[in-house]
C-alpha atoms as a PDB file:
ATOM      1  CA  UNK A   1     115.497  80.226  90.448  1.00  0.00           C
ATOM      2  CA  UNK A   2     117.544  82.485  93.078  1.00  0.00           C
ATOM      3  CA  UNK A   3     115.842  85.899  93.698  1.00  0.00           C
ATOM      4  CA  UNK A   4     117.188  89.027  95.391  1.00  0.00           C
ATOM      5  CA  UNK A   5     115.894  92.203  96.148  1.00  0.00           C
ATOM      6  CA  UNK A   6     118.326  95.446  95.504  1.00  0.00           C
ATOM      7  CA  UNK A   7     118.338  99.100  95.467  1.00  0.00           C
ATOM      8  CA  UNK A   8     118.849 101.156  92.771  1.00  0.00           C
ATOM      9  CA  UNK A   9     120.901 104.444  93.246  1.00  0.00           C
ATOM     10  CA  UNK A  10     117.662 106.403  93.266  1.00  0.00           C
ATOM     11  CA  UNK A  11     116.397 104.630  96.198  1.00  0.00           C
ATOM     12  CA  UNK A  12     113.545 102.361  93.321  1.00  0.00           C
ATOM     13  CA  UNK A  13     113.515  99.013  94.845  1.00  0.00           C
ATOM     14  CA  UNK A  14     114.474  96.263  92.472  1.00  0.00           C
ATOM     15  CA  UNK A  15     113.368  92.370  92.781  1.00  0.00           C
ATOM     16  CA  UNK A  16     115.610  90.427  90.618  1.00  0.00           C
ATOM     17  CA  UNK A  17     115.528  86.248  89.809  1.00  0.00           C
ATOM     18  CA  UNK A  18     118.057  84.320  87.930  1.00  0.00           C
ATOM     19  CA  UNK A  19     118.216  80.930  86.310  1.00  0.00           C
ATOM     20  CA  UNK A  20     120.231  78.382  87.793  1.00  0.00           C
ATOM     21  CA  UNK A  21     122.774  79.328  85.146  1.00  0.00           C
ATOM     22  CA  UNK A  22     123.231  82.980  86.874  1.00  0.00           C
ATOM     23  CA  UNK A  23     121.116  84.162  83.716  1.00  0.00           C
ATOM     24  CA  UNK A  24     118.958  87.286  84.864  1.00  0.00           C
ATOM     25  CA  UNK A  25     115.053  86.130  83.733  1.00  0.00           C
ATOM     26  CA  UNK A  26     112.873  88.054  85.648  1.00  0.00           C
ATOM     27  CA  UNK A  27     113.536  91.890  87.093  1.00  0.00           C
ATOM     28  CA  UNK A  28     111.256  93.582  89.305  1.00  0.00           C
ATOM     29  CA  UNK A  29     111.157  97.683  89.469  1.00  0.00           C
ATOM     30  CA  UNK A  30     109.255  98.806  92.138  1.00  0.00           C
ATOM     31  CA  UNK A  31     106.677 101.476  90.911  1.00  0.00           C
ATOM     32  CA  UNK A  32     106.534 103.276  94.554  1.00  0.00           C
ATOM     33  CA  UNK A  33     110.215 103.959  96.073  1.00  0.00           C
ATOM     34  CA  UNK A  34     108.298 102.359  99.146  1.00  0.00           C
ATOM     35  CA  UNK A  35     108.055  99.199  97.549  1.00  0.00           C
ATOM     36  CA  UNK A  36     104.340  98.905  98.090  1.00  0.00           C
ATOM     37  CA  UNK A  37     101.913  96.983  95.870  1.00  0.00           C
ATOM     38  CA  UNK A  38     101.273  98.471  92.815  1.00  0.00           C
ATOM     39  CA  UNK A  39      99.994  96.953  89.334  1.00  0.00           C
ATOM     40  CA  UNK A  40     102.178  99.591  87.330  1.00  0.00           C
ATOM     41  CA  UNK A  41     105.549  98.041  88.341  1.00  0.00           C
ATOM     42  CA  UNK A  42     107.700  97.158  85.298  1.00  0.00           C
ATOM     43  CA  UNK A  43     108.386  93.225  85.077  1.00  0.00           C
ATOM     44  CA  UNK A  44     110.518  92.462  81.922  1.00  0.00           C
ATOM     45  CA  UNK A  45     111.175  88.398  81.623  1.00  0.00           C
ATOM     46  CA  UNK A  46     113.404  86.950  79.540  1.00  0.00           C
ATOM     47  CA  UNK A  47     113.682  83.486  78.017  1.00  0.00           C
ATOM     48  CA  UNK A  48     116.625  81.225  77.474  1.00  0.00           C
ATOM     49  CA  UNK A  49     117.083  78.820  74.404  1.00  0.00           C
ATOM     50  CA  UNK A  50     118.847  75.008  75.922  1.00  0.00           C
ATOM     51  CA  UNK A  51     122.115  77.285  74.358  1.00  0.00           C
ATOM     52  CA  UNK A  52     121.623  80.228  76.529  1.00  0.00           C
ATOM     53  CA  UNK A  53     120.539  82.575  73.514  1.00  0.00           C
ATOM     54  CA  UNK A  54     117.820  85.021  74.530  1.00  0.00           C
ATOM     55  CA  UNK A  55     114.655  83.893  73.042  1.00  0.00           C
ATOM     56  CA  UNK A  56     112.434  86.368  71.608  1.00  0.00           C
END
């Protein structure tokens, strides 16, 4: 799983990670435009079937 950390055009900062696919499973947004720890930051994940269909 690759991960990256970006910047939104607001200045949020973003942690994203990726399947080995390039399939985006996990993303990160910051809940302080600091980036500091914080349990309010929203972490969707998303699951891949062995097809590469989202799994819900």
């Amino acid at each position: 799983m690759a991960a990256s950390a970006l910047e939104e055009v607001n200045d949020t900062p973003t942690d994203v990670a990726c399947h080995p696919y390039g399939w985006l499973t996990d993303r990160m947004v910051r809940a302080h435009v600091s980036g500091s720890a914080a349990t309010n930051h929203a972490t969707p994940h998303i699951d891949y079937d062995p097809l590469g269909a989202w799994e819900t």
